[in-house]
Each structure stands twice: as structure tokens, then as C-alpha cells.
PDB file of N, CA and C in Angstrom:
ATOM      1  N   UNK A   1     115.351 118.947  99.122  1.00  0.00           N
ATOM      2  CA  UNK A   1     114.326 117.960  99.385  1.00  0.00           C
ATOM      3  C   UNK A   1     114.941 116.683  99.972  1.00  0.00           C
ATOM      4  N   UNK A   2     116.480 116.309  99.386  1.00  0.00           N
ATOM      5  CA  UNK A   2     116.852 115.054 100.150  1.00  0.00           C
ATOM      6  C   UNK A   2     116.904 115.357 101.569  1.00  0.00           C
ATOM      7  N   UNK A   3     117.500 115.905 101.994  1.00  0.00           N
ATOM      8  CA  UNK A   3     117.545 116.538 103.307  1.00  0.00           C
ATOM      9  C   UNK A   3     115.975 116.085 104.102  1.00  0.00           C
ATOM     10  N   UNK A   4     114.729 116.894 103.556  1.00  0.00           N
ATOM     11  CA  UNK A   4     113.971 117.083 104.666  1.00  0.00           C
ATOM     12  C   UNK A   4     113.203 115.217 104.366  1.00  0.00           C
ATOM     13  N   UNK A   5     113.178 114.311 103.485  1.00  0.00           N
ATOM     14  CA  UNK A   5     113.170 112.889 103.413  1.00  0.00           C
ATOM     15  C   UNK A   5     114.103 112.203 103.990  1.00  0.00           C
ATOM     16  N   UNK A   6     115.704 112.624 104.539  1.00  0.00           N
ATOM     17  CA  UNK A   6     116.628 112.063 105.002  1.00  0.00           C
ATOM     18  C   UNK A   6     115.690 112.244 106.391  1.00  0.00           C
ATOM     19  N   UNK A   7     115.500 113.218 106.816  1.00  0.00           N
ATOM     20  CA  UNK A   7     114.499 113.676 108.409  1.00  0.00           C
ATOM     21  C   UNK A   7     113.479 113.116 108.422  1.00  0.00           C
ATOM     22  N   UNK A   8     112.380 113.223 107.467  1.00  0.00           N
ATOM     23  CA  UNK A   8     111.085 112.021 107.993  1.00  0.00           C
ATOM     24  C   UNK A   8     111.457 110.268 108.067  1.00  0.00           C
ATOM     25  N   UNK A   9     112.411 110.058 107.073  1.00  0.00           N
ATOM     26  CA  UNK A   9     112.688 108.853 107.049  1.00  0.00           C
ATOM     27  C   UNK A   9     113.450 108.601 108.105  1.00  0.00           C
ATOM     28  N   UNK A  10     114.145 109.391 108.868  1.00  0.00           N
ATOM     29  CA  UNK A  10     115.022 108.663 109.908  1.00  0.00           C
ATOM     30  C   UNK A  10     114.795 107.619 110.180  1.00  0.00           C
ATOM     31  N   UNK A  11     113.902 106.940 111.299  1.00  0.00           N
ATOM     32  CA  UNK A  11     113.738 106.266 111.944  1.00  0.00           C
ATOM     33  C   UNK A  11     114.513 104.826 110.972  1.00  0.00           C
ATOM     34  N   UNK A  12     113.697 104.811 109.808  1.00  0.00           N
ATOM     35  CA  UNK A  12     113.626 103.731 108.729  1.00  0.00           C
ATOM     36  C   UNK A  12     114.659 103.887 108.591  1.00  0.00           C
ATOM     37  N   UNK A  13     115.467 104.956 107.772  1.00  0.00           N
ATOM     38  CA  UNK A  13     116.923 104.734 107.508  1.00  0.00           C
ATOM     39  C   UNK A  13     118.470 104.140 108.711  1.00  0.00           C
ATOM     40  N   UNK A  14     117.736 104.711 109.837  1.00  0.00           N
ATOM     41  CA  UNK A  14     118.445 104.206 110.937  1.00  0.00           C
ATOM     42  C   UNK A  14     118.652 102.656 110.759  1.00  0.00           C
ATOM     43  N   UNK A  15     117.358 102.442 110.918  1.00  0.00           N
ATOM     44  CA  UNK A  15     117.289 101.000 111.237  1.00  0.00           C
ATOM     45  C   UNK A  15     117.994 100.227 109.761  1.00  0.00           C
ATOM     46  N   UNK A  16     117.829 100.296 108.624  1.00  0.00           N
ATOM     47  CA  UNK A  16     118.301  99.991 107.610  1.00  0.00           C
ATOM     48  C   UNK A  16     119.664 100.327 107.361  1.00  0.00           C
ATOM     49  N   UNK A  17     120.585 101.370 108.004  1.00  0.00           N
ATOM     50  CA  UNK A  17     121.823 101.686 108.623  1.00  0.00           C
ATOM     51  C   UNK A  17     122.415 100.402 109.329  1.00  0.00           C
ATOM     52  N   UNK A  18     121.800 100.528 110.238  1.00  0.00           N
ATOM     53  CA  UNK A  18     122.258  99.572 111.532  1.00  0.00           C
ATOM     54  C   UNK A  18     122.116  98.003 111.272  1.00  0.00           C
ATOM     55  N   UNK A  19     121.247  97.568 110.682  1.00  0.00           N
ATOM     56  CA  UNK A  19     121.358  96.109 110.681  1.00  0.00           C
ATOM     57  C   UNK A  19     122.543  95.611 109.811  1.00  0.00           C
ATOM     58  N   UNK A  20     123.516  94.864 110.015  1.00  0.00           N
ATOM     59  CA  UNK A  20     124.460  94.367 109.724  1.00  0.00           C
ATOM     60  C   UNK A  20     124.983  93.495 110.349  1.00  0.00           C
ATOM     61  N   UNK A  21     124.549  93.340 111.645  1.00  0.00           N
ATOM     62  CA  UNK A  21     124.882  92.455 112.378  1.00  0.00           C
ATOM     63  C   UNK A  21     124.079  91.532 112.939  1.00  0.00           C
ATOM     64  N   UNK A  22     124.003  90.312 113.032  1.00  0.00           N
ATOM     65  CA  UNK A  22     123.302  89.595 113.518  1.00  0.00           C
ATOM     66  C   UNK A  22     123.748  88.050 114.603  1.00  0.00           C
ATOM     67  N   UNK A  23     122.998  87.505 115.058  1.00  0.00           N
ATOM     68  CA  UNK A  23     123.201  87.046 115.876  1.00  0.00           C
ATOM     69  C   UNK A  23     122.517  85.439 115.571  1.00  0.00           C
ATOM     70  N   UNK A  24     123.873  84.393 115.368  1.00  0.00           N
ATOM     71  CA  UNK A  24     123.492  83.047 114.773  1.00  0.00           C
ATOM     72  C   UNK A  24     123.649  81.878 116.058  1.00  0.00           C
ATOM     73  N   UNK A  25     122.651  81.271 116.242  1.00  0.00           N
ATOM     74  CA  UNK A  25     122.827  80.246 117.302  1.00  0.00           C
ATOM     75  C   UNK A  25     123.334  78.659 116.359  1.00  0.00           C
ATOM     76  N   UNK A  26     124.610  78.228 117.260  1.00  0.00           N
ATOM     77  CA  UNK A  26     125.242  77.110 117.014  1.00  0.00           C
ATOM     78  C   UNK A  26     125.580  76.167 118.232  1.00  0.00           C
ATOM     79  N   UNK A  27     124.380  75.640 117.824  1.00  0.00           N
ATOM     80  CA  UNK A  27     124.510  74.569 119.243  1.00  0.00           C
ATOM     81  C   UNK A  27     123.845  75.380 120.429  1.00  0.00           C
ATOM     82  N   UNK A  28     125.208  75.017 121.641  1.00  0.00           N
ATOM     83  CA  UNK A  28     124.609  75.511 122.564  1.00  0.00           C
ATOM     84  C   UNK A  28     125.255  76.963 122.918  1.00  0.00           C
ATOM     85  N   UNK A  29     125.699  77.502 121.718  1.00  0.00           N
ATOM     86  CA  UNK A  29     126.540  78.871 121.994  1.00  0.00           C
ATOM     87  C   UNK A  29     125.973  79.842 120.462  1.00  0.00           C
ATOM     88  N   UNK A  30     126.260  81.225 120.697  1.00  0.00           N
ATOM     89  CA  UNK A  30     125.608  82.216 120.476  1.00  0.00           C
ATOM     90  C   UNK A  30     126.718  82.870 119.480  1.00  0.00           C
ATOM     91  N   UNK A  31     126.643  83.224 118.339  1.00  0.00           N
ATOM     92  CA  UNK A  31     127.808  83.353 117.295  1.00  0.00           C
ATOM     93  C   UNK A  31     127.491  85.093 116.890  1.00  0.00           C
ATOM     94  N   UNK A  32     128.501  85.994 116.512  1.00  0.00           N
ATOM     95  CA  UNK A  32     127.933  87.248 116.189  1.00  0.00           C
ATOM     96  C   UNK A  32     128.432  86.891 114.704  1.00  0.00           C
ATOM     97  N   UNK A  33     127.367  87.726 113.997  1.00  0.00           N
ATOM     98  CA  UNK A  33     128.115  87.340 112.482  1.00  0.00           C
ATOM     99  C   UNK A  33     127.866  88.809 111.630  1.00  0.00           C
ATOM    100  N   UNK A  34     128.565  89.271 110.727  1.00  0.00           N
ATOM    101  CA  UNK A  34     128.237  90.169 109.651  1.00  0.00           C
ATOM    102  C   UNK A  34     127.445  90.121 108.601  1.00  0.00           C
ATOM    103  N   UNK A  35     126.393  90.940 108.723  1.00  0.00           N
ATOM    104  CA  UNK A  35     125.752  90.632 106.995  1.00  0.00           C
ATOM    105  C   UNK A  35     126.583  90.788 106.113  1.00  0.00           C
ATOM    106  N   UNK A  36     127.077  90.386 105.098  1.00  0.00           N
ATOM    107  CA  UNK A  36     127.280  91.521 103.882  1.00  0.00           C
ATOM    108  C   UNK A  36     126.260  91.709 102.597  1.00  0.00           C
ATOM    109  N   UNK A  37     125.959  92.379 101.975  1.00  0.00           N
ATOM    110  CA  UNK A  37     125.096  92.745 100.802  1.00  0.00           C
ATOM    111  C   UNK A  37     125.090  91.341 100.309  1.00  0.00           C
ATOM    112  N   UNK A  38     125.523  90.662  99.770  1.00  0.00           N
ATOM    113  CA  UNK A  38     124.865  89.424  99.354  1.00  0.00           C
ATOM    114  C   UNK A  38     123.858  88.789 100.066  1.00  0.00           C
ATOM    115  N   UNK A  39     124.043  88.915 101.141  1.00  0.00           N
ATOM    116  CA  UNK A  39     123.257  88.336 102.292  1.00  0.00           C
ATOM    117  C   UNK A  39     121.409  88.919 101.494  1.00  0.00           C
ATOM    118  N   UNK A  40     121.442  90.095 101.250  1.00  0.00           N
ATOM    119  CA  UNK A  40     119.873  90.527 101.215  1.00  0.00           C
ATOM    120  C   UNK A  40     119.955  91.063 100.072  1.00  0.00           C
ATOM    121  N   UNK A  41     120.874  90.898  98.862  1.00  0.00           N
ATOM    122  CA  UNK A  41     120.182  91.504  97.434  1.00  0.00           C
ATOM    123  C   UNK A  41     119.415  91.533  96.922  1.00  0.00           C
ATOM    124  N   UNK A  42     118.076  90.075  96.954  1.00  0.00           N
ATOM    125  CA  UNK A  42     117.219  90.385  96.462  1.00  0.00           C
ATOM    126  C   UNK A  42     116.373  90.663  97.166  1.00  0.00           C
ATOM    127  N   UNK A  43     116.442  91.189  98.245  1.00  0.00           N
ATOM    128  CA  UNK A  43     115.386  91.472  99.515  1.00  0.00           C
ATOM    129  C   UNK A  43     114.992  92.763  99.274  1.00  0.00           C
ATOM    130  N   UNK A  44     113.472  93.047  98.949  1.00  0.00           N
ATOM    131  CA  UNK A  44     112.742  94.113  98.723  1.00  0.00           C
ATOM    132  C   UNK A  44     111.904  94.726 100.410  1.00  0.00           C
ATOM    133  N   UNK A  45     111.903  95.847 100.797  1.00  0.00           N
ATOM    134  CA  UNK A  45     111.172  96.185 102.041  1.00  0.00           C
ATOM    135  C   UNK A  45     110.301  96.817 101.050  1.00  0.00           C
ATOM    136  N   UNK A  46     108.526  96.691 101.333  1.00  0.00           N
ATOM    137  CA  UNK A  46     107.755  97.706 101.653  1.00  0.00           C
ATOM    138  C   UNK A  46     107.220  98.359 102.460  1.00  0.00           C
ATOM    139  N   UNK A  47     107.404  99.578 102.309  1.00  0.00           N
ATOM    140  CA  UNK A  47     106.347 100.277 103.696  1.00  0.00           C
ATOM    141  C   UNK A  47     105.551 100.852 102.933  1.00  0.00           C
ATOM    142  N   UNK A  48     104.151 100.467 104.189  1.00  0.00           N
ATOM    143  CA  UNK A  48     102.825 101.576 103.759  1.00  0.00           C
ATOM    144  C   UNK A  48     103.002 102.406 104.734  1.00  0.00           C
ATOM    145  N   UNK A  49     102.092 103.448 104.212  1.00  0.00           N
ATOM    146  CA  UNK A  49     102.027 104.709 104.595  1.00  0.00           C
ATOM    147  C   UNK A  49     102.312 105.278 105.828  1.00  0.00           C
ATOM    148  N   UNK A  50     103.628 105.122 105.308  1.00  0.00           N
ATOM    149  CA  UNK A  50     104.501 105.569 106.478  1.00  0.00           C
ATOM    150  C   UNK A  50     104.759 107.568 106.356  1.00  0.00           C
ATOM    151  N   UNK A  51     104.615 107.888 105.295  1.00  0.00           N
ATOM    152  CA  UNK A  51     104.124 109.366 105.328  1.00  0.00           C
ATOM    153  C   UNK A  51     102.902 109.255 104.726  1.00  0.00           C
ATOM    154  N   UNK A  52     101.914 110.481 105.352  1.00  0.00           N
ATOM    155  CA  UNK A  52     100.606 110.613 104.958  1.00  0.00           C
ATOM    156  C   UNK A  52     100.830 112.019 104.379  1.00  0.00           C
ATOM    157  N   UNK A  53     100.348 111.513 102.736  1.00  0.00           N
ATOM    158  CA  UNK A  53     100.404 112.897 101.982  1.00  0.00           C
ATOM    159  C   UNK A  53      99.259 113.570 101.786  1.00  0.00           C
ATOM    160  N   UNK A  54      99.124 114.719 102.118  1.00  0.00           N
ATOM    161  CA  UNK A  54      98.149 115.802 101.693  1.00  0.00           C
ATOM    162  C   UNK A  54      96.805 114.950 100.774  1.00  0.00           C
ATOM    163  N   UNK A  55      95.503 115.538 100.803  1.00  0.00           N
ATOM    164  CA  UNK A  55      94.527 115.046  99.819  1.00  0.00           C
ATOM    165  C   UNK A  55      94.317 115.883  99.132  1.00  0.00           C
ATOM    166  N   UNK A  56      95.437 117.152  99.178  1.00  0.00           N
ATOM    167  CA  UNK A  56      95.147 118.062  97.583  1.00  0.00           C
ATOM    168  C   UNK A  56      95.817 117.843  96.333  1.00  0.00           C
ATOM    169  N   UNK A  57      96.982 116.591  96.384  1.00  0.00           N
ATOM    170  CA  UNK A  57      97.726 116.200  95.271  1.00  0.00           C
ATOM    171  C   UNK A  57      97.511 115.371  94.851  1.00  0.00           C
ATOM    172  N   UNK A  58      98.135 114.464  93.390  1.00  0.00           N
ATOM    173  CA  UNK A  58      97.921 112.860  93.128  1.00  0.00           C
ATOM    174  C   UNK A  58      98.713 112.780  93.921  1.00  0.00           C
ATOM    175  N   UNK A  59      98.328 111.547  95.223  1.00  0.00           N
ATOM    176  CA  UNK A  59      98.887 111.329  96.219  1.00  0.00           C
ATOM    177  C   UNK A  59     100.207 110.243  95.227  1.00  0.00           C
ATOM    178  N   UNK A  60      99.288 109.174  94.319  1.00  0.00           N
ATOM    179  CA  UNK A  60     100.097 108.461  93.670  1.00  0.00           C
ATOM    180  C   UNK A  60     101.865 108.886  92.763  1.00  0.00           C
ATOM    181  N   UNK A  61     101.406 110.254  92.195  1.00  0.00           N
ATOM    182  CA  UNK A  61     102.554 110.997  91.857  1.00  0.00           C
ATOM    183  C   UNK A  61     103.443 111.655  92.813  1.00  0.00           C
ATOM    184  N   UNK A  62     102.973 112.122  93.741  1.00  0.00           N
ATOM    185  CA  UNK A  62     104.070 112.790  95.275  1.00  0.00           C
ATOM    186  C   UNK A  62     104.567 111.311  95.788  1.00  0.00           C
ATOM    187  N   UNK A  63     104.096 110.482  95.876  1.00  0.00           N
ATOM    188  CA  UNK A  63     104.496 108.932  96.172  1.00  0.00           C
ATOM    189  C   UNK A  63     105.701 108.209  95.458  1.00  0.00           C
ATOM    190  N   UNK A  64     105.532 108.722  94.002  1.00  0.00           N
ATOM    191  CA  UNK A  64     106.286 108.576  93.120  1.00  0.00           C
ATOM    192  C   UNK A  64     107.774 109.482  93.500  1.00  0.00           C
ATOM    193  N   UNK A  65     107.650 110.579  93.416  1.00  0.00           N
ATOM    194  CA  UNK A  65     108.506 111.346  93.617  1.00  0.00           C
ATOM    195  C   UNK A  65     109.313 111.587  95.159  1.00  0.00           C
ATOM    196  N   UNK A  66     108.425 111.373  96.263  1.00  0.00           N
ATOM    197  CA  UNK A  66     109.315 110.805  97.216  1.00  0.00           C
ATOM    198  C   UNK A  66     110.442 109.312  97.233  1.00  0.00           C
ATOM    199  N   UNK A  67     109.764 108.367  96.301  1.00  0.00           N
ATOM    200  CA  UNK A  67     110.569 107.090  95.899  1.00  0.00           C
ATOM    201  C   UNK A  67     111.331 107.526  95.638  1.00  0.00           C
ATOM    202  N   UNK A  68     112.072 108.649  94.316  1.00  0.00           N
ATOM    203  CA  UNK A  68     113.320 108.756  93.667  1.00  0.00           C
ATOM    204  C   UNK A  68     114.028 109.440  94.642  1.00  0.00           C
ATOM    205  N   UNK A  69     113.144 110.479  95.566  1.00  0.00           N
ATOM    206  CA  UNK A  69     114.440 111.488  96.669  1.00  0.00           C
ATOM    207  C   UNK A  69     115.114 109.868  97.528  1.00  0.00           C
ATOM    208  N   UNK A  70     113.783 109.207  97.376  1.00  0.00           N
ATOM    209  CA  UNK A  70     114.383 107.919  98.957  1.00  0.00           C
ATOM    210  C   UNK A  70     115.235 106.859  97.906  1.00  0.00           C
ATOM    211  N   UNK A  71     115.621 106.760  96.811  1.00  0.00           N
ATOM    212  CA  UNK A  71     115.870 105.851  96.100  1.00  0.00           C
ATOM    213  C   UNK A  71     117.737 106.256  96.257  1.00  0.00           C
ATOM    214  N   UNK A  72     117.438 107.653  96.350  1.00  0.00           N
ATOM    215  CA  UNK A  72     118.819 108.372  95.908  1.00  0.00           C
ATOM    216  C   UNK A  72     119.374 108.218  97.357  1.00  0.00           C
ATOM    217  N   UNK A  73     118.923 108.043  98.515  1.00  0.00           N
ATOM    218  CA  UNK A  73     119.389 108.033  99.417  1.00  0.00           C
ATOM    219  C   UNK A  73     119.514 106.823 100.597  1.00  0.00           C
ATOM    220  N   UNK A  74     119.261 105.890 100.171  1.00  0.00           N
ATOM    221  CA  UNK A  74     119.251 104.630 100.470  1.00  0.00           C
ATOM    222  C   UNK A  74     120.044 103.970  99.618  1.00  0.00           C
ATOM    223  N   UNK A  75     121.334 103.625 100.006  1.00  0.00           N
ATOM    224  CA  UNK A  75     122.480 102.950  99.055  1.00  0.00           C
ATOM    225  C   UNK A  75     121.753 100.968  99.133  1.00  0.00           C
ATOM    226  N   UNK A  76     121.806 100.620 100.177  1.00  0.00           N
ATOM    227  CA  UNK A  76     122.101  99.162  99.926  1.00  0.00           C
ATOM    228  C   UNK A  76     120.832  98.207 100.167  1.00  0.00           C
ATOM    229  N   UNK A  77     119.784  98.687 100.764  1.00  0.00           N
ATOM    230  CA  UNK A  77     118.408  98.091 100.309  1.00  0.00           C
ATOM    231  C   UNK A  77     117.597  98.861  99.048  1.00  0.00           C
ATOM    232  N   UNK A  78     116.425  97.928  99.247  1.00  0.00           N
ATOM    233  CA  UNK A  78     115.668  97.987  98.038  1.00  0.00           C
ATOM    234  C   UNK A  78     114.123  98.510  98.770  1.00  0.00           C
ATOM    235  N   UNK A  79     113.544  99.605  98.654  1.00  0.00           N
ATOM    236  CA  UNK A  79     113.087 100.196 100.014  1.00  0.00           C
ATOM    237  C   UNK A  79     112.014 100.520  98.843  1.00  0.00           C
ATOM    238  N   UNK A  80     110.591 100.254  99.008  1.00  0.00           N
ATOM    239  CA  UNK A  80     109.436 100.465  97.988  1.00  0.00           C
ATOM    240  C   UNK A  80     108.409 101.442  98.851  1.00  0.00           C
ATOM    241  N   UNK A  81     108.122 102.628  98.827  1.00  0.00           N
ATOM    242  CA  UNK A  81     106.968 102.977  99.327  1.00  0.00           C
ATOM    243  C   UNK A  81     105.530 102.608  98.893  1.00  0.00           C
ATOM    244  N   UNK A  82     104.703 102.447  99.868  1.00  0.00           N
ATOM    245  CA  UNK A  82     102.960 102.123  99.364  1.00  0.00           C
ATOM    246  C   UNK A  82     102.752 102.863  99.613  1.00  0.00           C
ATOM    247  N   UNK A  83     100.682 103.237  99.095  1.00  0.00           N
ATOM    248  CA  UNK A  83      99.783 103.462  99.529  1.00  0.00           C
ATOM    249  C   UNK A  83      99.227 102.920 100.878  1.00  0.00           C
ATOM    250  N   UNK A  84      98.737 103.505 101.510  1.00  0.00           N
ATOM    251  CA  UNK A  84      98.441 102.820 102.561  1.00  0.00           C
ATOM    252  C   UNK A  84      96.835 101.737 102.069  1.00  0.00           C
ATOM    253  N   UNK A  85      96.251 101.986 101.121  1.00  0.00           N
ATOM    254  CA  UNK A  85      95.794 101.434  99.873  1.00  0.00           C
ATOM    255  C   UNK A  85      95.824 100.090  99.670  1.00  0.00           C
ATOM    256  N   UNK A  86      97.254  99.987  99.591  1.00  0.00           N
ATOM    257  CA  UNK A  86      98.152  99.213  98.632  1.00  0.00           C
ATOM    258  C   UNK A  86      97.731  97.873  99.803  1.00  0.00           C
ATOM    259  N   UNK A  87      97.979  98.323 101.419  1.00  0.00           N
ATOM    260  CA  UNK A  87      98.462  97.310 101.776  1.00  0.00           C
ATOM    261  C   UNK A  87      97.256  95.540 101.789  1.00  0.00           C
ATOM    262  N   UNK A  88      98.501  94.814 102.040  1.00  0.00           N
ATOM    263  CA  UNK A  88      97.598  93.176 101.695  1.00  0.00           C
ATOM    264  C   UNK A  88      97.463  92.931 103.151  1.00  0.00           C
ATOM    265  N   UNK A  89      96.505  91.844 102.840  1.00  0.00           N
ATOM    266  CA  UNK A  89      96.213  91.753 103.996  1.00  0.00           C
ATOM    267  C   UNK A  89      97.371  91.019 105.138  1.00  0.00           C
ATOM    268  N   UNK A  90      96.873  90.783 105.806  1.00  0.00           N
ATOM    269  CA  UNK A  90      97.903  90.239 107.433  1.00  0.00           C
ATOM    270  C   UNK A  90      98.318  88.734 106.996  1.00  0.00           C
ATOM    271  N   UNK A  91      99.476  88.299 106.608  1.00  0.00           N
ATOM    272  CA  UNK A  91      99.674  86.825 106.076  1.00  0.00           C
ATOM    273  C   UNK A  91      99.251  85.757 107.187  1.00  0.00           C
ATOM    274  N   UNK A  92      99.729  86.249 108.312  1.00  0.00           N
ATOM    275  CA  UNK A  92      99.453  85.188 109.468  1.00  0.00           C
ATOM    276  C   UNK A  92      97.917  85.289 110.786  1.00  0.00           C
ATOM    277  N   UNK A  93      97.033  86.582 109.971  1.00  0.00           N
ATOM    278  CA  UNK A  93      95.469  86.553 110.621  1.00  0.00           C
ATOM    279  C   UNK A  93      94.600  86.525 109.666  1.00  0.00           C
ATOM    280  N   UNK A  94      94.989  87.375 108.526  1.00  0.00           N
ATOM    281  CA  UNK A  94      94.245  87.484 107.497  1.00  0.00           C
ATOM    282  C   UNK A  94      93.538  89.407 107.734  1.00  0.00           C
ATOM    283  N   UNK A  95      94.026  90.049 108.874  1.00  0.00           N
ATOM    284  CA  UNK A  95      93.570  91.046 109.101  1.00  0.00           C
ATOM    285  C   UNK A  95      93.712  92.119 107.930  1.00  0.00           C
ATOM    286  N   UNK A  96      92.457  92.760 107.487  1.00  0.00           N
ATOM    287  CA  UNK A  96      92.621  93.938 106.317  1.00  0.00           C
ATOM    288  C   UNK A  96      92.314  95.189 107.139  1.00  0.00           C
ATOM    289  N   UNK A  97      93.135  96.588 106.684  1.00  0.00           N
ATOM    290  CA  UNK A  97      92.761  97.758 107.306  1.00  0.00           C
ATOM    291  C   UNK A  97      91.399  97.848 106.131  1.00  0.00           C
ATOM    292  N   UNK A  98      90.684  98.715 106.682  1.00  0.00           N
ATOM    293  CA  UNK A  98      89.622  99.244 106.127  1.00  0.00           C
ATOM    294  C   UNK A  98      90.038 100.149 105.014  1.00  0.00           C
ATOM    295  N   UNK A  99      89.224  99.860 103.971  1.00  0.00           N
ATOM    296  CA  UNK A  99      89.771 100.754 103.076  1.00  0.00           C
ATOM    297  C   UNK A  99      89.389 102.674 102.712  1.00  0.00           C
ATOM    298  N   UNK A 100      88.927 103.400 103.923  1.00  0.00           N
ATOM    299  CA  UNK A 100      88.627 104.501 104.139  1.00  0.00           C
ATOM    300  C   UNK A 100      89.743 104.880 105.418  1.00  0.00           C
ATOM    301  N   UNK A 101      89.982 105.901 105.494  1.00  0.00           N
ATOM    302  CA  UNK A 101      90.817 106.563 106.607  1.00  0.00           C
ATOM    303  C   UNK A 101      90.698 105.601 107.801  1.00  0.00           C
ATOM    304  N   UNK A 102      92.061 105.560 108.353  1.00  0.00           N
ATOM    305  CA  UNK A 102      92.638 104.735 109.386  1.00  0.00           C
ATOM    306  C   UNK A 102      92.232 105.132 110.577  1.00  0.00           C
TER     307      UNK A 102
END
């Protein structure tokens, strides 16, 4: 099962792979710098429904149980799956998805 969550998650894990580097402006010149883990320890990501599970299960319990395969495989963030449910609204429009199918 880690395996076929290592494959849907790609994209996400890529990107959560790859950031480490960033790019600090000083003055009038352009600095490359390293994250290291201190940098984002207490930094939590959520994603909503970024997999859409079946409507024959507790979606809430398969939700659950994809967290621990993605928990086990994500070393250095803090990576929370939602409901697509779950999500709040838009901080900077105020936009809400509808709460029936997208």
C-alpha cells in the first residue's frame, strides 16, 4: 500500500522533496539560501481532497488510514489530509466550495 500512496501522492511528495531551497532578496542582489528543518517545524500543510475516495466506504476512516500510509512516508513535513468537506473558506475572497459534489 505504501508504494501505490508513494504514486498518487507524487506530485505532493515531489514538491515537498524539492523545496529546500529558496531564494532571499538583500538589497539590490538576489541570495540562494538553504532551508533546514528548523526553518518549518511547526509548519502544518493541509490538503483537501486531493484523492477522491469511493462513496461505498467511511470515507472518514479510508482518510484515516491513508494519513498513517502518508505519515510513514513523508519524513520532514507535517502533511494533514481533509475532506474535501473540511475545507474553510478562501482567507483572501471569502470563496466557499459548495457543500455537495464539486
Amino acid at each position: 500500500m505504501t508504494a501505490g500512496v508513494r504514486s498518487a501522492f507524487h506530485p505532493l511528495l515531489e514538491m515537498l522533496e524539492v523545496f529546500g531551497r529558496v531564494l532571499v532578496q538583500k538589497g539590490d542582489r538576489v541570495e540562494g539560501h538553504h532551508m533546514d528543518t528548523s526553518m518549518y517545524a511547526e509548519t502544518t500543510i493541509e490538503v483537501y481532497n486531493f484523492i477522491q475516495l469511493g462513496s461505498g466506504g467511511n470515507t472518514r476512516s479510508d482518510l484515516a488510514q491513508l494519513q498513517k500510509v502518508l505519515d510513514s512516508v513523508v519524513d520532514t513535513w507535517k502533511v494533514v489530509l481533509k475532506d474535501k468537506a473540511d475545507c474553510p473558506p478562501c482567507s483572501a475572497c471569502g470563496f466557499e466550495y459548495p457543500s455537495g459534489e464539486w
